[in-house]
C-alpha atoms as a PDB file:
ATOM      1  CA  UNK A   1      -0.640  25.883  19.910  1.00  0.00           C
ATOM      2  CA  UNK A   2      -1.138  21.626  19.983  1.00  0.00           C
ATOM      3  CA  UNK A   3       1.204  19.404  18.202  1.00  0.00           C
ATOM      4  CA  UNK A   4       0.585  16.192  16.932  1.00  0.00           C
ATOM      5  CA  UNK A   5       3.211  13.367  16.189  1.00  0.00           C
ATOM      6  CA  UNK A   6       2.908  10.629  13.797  1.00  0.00           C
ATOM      7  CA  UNK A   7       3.035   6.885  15.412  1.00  0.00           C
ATOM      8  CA  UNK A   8       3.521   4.057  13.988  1.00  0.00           C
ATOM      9  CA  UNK A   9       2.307   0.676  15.472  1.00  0.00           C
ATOM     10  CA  UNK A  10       3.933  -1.766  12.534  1.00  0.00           C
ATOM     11  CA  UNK A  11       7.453  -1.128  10.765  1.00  0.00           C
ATOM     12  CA  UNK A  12       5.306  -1.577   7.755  1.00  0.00           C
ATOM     13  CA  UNK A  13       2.173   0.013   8.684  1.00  0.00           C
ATOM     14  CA  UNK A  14       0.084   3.158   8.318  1.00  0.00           C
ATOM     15  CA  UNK A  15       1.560   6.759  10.864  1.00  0.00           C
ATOM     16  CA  UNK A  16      -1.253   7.568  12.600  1.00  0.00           C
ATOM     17  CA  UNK A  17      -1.440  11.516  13.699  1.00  0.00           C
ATOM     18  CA  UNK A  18      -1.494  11.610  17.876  1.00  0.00           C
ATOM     19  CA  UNK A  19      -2.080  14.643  19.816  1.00  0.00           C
ATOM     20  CA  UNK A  20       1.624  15.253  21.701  1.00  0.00           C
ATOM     21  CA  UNK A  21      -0.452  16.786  24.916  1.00  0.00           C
ATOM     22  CA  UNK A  22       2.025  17.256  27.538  1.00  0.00           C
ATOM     23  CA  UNK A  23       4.764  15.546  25.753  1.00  0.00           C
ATOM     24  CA  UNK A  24       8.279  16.099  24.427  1.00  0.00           C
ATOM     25  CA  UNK A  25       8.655  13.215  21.864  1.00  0.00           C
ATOM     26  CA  UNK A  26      11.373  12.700  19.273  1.00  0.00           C
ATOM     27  CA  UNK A  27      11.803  10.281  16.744  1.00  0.00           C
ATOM     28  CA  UNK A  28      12.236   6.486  17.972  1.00  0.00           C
ATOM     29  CA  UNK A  29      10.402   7.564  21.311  1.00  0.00           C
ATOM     30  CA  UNK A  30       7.900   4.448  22.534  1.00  0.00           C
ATOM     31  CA  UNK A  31       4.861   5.675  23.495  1.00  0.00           C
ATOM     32  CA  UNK A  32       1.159   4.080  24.857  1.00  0.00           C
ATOM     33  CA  UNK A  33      -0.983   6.119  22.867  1.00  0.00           C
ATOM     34  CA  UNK A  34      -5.398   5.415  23.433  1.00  0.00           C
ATOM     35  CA  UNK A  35      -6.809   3.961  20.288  1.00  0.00           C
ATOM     36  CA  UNK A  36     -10.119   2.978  19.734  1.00  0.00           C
ATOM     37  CA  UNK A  37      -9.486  -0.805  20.721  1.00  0.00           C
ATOM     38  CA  UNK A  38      -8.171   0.510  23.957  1.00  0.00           C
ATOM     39  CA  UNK A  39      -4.378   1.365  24.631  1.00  0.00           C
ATOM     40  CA  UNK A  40      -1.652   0.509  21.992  1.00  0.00           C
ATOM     41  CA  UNK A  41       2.061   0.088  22.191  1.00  0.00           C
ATOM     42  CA  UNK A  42       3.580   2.600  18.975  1.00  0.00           C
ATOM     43  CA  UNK A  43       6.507   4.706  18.055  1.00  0.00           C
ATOM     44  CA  UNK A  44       7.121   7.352  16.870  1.00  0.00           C
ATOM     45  CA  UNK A  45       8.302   8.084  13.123  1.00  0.00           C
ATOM     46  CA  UNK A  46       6.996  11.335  12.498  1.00  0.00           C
ATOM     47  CA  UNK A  47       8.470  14.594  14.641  1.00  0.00           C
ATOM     48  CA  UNK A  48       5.962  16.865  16.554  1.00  0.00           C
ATOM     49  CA  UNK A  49       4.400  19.659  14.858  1.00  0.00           C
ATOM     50  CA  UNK A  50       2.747  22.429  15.978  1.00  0.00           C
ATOM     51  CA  UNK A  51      -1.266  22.310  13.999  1.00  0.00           C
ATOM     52  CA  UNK A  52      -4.299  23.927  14.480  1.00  0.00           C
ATOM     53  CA  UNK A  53      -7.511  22.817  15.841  1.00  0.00           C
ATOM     54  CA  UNK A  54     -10.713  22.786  13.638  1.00  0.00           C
ATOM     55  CA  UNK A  55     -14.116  22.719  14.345  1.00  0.00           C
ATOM     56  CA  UNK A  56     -14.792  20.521  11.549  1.00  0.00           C
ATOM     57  CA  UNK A  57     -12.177  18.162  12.127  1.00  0.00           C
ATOM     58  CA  UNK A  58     -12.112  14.608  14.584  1.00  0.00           C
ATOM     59  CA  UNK A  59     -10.402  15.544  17.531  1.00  0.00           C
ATOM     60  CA  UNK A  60      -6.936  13.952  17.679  1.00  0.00           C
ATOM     61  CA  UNK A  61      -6.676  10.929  20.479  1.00  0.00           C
ATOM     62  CA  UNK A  62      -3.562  11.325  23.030  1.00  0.00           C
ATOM     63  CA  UNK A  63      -0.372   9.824  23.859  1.00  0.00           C
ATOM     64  CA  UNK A  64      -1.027   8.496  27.101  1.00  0.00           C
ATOM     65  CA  UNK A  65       2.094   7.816  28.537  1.00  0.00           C
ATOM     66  CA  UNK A  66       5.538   7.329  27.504  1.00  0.00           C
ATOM     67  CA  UNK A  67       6.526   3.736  27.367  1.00  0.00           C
ATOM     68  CA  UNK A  68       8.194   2.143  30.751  1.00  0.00           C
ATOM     69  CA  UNK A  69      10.291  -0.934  30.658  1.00  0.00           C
ATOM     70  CA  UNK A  70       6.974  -3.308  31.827  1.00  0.00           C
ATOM     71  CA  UNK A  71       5.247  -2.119  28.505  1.00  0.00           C
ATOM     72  CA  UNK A  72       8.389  -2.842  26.182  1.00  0.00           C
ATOM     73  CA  UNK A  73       8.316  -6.350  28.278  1.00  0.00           C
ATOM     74  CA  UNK A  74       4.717  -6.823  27.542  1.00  0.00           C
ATOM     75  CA  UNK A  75       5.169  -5.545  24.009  1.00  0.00           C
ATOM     76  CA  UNK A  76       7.573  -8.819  23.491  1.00  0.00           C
ATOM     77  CA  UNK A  77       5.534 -10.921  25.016  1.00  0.00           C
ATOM     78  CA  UNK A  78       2.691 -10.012  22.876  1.00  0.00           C
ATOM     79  CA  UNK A  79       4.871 -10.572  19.791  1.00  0.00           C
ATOM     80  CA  UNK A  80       5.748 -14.265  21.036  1.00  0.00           C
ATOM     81  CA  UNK A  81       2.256 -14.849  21.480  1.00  0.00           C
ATOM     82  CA  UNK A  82       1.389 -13.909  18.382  1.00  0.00           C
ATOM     83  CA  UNK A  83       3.853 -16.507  16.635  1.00  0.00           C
ATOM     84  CA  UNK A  84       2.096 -19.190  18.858  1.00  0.00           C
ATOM     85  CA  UNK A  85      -1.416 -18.569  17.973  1.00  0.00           C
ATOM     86  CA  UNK A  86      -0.324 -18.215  14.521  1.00  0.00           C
ATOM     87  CA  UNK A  87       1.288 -21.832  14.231  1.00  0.00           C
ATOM     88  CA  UNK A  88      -1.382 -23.204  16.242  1.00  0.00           C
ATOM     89  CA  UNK A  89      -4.214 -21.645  14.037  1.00  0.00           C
ATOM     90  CA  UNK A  90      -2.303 -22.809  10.867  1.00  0.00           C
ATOM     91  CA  UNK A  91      -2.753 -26.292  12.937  1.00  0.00           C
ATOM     92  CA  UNK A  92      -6.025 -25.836  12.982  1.00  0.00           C
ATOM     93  CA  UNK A  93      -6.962 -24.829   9.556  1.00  0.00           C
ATOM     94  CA  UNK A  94      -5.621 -27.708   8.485  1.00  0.00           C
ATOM     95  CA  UNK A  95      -7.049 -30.241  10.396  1.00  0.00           C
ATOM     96  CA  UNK A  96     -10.692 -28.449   9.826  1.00  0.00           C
ATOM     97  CA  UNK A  97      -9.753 -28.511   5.695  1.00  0.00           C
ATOM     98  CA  UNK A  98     -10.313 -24.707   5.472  1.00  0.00           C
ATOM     99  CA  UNK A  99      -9.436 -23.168   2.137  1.00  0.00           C
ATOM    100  CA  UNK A 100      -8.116 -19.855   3.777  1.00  0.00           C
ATOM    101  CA  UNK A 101      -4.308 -17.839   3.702  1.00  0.00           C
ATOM    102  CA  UNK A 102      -3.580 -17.113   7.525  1.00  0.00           C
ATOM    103  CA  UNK A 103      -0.719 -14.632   7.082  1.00  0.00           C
ATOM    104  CA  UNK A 104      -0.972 -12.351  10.290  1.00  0.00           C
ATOM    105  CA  UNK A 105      -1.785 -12.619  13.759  1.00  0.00           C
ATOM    106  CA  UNK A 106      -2.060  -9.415  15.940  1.00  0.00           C
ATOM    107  CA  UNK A 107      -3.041  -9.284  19.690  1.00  0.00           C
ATOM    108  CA  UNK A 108      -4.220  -6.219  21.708  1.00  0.00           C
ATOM    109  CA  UNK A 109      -1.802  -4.832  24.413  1.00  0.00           C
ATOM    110  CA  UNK A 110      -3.794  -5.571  27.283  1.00  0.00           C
ATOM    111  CA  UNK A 111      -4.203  -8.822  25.853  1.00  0.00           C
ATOM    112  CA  UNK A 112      -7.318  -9.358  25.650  1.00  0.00           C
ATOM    113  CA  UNK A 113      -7.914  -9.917  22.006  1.00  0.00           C
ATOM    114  CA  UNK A 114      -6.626 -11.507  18.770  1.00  0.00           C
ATOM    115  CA  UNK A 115      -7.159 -10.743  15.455  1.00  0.00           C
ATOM    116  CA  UNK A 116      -6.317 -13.402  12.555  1.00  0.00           C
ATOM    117  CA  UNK A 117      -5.736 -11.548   9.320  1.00  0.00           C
ATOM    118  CA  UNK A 118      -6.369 -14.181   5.987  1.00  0.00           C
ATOM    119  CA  UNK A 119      -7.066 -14.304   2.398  1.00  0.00           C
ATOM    120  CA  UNK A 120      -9.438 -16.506   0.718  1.00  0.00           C
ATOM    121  CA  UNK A 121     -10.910 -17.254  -2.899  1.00  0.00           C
ATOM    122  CA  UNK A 122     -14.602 -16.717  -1.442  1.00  0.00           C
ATOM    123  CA  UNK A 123     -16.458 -17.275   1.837  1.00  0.00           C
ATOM    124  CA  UNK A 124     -14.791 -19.200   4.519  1.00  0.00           C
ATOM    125  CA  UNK A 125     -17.157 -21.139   7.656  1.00  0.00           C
ATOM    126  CA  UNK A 126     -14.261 -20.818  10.148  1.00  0.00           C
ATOM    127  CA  UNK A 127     -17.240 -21.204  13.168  1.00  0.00           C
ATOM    128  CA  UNK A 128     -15.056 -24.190  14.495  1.00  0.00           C
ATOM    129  CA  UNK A 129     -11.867 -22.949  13.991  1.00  0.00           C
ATOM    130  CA  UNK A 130     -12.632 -19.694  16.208  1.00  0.00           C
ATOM    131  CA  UNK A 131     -14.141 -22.145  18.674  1.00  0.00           C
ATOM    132  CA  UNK A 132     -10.783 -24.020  18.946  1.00  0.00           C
ATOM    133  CA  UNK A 133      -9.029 -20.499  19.499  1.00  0.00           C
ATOM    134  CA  UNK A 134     -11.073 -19.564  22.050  1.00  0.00           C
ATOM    135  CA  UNK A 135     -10.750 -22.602  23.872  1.00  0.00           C
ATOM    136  CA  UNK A 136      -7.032 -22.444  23.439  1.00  0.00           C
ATOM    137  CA  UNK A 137      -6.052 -18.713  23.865  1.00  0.00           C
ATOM    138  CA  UNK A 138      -8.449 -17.674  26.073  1.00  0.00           C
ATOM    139  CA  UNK A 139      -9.495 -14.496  24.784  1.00  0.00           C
ATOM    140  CA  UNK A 140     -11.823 -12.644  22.499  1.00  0.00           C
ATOM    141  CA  UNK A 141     -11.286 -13.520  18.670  1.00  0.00           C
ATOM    142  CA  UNK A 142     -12.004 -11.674  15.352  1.00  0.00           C
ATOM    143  CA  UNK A 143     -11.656 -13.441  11.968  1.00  0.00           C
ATOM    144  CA  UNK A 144     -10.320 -10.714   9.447  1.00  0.00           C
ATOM    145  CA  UNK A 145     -10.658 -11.178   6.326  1.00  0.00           C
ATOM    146  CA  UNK A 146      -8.843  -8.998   3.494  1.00  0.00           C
ATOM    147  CA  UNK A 147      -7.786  -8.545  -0.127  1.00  0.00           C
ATOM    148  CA  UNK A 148      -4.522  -9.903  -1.469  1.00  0.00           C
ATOM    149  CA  UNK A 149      -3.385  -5.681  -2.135  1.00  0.00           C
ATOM    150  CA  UNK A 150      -4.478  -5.820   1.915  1.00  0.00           C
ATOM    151  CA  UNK A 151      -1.865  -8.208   2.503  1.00  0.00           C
ATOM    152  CA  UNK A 152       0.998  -7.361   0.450  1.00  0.00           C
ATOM    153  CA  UNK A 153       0.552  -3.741   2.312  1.00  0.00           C
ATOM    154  CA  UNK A 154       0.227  -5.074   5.963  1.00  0.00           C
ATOM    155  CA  UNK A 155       3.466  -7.874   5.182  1.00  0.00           C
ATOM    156  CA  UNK A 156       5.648  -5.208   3.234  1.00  0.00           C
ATOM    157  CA  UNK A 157       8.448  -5.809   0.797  1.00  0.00           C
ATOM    158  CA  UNK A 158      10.550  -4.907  -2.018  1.00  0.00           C
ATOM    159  CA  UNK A 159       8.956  -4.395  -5.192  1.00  0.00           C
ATOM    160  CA  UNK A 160      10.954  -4.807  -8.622  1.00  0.00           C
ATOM    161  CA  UNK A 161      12.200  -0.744  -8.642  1.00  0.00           C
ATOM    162  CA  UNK A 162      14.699  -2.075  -5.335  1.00  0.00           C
ATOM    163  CA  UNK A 163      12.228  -0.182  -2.672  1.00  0.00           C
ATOM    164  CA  UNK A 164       9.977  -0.874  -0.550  1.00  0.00           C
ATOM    165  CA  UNK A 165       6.496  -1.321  -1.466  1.00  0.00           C
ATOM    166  CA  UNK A 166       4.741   1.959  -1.837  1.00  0.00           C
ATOM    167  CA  UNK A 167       1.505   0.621  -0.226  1.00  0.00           C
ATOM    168  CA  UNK A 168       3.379  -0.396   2.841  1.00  0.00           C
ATOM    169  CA  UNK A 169       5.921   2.744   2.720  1.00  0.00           C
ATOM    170  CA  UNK A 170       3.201   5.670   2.775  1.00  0.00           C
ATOM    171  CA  UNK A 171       0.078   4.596   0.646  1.00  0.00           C
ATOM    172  CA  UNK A 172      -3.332   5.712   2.448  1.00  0.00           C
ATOM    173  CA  UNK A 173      -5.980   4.294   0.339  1.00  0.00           C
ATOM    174  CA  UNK A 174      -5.406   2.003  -3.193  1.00  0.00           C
ATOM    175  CA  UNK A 175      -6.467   4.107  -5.991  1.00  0.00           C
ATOM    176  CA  UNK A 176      -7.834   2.292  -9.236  1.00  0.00           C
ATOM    177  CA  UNK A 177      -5.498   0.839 -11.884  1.00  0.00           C
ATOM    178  CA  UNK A 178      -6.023  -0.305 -15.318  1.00  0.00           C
ATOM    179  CA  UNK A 179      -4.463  -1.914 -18.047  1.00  0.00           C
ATOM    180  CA  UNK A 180      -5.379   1.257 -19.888  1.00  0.00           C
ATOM    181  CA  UNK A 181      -2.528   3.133 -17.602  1.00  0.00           C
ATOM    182  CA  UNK A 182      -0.409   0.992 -18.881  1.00  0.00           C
ATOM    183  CA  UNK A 183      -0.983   1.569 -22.377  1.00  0.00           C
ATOM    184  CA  UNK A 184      -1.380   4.984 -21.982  1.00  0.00           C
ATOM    185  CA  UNK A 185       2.624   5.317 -20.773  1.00  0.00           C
ATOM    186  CA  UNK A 186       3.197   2.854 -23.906  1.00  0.00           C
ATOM    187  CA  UNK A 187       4.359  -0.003 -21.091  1.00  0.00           C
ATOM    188  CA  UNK A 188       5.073  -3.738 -21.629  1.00  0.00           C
ATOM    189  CA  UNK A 189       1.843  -5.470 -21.061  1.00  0.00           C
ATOM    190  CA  UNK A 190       3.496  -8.712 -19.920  1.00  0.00           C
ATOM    191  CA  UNK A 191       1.411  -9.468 -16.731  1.00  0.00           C
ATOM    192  CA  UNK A 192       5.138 -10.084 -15.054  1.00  0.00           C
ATOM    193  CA  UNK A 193       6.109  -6.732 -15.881  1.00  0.00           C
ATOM    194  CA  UNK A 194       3.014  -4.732 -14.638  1.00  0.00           C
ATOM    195  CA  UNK A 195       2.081  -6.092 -11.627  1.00  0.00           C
ATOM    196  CA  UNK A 196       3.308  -5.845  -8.081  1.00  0.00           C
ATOM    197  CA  UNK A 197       4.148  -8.503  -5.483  1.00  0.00           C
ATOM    198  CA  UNK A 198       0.364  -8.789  -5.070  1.00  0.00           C
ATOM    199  CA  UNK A 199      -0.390  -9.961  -8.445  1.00  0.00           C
ATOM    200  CA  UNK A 200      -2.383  -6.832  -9.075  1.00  0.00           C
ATOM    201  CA  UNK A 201      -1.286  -4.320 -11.204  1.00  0.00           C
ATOM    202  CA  UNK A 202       1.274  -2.023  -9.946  1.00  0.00           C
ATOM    203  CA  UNK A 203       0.249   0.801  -7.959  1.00  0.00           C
ATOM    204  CA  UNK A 204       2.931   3.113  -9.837  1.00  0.00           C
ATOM    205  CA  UNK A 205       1.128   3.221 -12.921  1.00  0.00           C
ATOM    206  CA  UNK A 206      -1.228   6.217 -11.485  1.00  0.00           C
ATOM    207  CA  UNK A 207       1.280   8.151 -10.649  1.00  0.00           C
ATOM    208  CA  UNK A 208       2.654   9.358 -14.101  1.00  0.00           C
ATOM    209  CA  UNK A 209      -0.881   8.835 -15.714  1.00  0.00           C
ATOM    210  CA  UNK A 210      -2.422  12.221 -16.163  1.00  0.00           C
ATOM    211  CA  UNK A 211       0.869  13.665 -17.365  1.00  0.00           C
ATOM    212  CA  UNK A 212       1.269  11.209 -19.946  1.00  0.00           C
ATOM    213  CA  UNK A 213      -2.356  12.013 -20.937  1.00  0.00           C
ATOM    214  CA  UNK A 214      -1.410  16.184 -20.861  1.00  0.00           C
ATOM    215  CA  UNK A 215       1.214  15.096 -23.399  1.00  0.00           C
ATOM    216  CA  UNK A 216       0.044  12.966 -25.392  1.00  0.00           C
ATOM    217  CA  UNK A 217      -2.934  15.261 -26.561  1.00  0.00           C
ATOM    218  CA  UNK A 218      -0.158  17.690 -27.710  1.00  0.00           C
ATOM    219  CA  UNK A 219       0.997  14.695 -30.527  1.00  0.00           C
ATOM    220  CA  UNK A 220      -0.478  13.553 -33.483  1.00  0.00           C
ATOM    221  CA  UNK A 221      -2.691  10.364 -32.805  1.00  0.00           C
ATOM    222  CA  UNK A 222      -1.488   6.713 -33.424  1.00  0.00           C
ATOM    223  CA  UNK A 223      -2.672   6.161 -37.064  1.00  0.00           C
ATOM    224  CA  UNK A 224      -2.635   9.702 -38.349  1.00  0.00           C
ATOM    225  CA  UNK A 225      -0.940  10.539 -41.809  1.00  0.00           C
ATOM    226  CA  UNK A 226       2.166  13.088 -41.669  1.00  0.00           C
ATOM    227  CA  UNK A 227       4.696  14.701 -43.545  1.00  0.00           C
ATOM    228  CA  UNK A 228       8.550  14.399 -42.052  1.00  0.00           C
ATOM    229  CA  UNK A 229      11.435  15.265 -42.985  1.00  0.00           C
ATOM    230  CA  UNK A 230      12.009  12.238 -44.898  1.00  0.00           C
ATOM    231  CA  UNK A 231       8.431  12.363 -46.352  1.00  0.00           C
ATOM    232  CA  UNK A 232       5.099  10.865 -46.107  1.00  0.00           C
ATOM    233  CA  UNK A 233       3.869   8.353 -43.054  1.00  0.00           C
ATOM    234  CA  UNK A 234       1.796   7.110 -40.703  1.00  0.00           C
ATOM    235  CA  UNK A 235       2.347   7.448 -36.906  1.00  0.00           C
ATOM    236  CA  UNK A 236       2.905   4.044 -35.181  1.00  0.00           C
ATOM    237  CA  UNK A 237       4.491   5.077 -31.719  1.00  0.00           C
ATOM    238  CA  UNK A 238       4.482   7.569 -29.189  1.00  0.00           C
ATOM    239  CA  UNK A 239       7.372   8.428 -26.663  1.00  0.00           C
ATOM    240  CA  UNK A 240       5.343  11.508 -24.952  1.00  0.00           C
ATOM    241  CA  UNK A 241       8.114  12.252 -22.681  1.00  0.00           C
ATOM    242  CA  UNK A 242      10.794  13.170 -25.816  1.00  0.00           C
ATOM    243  CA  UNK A 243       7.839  14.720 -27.150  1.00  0.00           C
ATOM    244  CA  UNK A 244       8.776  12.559 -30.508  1.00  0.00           C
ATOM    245  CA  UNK A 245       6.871   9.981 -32.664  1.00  0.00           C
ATOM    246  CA  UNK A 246       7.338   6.998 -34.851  1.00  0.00           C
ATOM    247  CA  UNK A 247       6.516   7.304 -38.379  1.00  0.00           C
ATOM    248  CA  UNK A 248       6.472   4.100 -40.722  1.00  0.00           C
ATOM    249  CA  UNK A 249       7.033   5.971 -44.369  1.00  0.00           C
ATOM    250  CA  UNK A 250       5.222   4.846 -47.366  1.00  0.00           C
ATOM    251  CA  UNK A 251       8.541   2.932 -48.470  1.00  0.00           C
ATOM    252  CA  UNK A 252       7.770   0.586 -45.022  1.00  0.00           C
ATOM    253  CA  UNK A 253      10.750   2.022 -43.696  1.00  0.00           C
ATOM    254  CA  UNK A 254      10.137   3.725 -39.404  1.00  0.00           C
ATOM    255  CA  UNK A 255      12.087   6.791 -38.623  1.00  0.00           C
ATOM    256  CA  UNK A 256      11.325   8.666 -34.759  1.00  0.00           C
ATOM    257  CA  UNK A 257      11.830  12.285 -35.261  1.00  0.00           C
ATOM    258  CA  UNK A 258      10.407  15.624 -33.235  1.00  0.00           C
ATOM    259  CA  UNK A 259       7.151  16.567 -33.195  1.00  0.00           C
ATOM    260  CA  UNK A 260       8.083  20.235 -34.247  1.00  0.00           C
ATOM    261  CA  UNK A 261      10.063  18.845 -37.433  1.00  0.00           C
ATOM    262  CA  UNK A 262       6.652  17.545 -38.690  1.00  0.00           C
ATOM    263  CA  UNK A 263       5.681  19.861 -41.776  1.00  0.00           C
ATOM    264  CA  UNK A 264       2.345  20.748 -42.803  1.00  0.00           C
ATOM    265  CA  UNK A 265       0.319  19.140 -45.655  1.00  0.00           C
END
């Protein structure tokens, strides 16, 4: 039976599933695993597991080779590097007047390549800026550019619950969110208070969506006239979870009771 292992190449970046081959790997183990920009310097996060092979499925790349001490050296020296071609292409942008965010530099293992990650409000004519870096570095370059959920997954963080940012932490993909989410789970809509440390709405708000919709359709709708306890109303609030409701009684006066103390007309 194969096992794979789950590397990661970033503290806050994606596991990626390698085939273990030969290899007895535990967690922490460095590893030069192939990749389709050519070999990559990873660890690994995620314990072996025995899987099975399908025909329909992408065949898994290897670990190469475990990691000797002229990798790890190479690995810092990369990670230098990168700080100096990111403070000398910040030099650069600014000098050309370029209305771009430069926030991450990453450069192949073999060193060959460098890849500037940025944000920017629209289009961005950076022909002489990768001219500079050429001349400078030496080596191929590629111009990335992203969106600002991109970046606040790629730099990491806390978000306001105290962890760390779910699109950095284990987030594949960025599902759609809307404002309706919000109202659905009856949330603040202060923009402060609903978005992330991207700006955008908080990923979060899909993940309790569809059971606040389950719930809700077992409540009386906002608006609706019924009969409590304390008598006639209309329903003003929700609070799905309880499975109660706010009722503002004819008199103006709000009471929350149960939905199962409601009586019929």
């Amino acid at each position: 039976m194969n096992k794979k292992v789950g590397i990661k190449f970033k503290p806050t970046g994606k596991v990626y599933d390698f085939d273990c081959g030969a290899f007895v790997l535990n967690i922490g183990d460095e590893v030069i695993v192939e990749t389709e920009q050519g070999l990559g310097f990873g660890a690994v996060k995620v314990a072996p597991v025995e899987y099975e092979i399908k025909s329909s499925d992408r065949p898994l790349k290897k670990i190469h080779r475990l990691a000797n001490e002229k990798d790890i050296r190479r690995r810092y020296k990369n990670l230098a590097d990168e700080k100096k071609a990111h403070t000398y292409c910040i030099k650069c942008i600014k000098e050309l007047g370029l209305k771009m965010n430069l926030f991450s530099v990453e450069k192949s293992f073999d060193g060959n390549k460098y890849t500037f990650f940025f944000t920017s409000d629209g289009r961005v004519d950076f022909r002489q800026l990768v001219k500079m870096l050429v001349k400078h570095l030496s080596a191929r370059i590629e111009m990335r550019q992203v969106g600002i959920r991109n970046q606040a997954k790629m730099c990491g963080g806390i978000g306001r619950c105290g962890r760390e940012l779910c699109c950095a932490a284990f987030l594949d993909k960025f599902e759609p969110v809307s404002i309706r989410m919000a109202k659905e789970q009856s949330l603040s809509l202060n923009p402060t208070k609903i978005s992330g440390q991207c700006g955008r709405l908080m990923c979060c708000l899909t993940y309790e969506y569809a059971t606040y919709q389950a719930l809700k359709k077992k409540l009386p709708k906002i608006g609706k006239n019924v009969v409590t306890a304390s008598g006639k109303g209309k329903v003003i609030r929700h609070n799905a979870i309880c499975n109660r409701i706010t009722v503002r009684l004819e008199g103006g006066m709000e009471i929350e009771t149960s939905v199962n103390q409601l009586k019929k007309d």
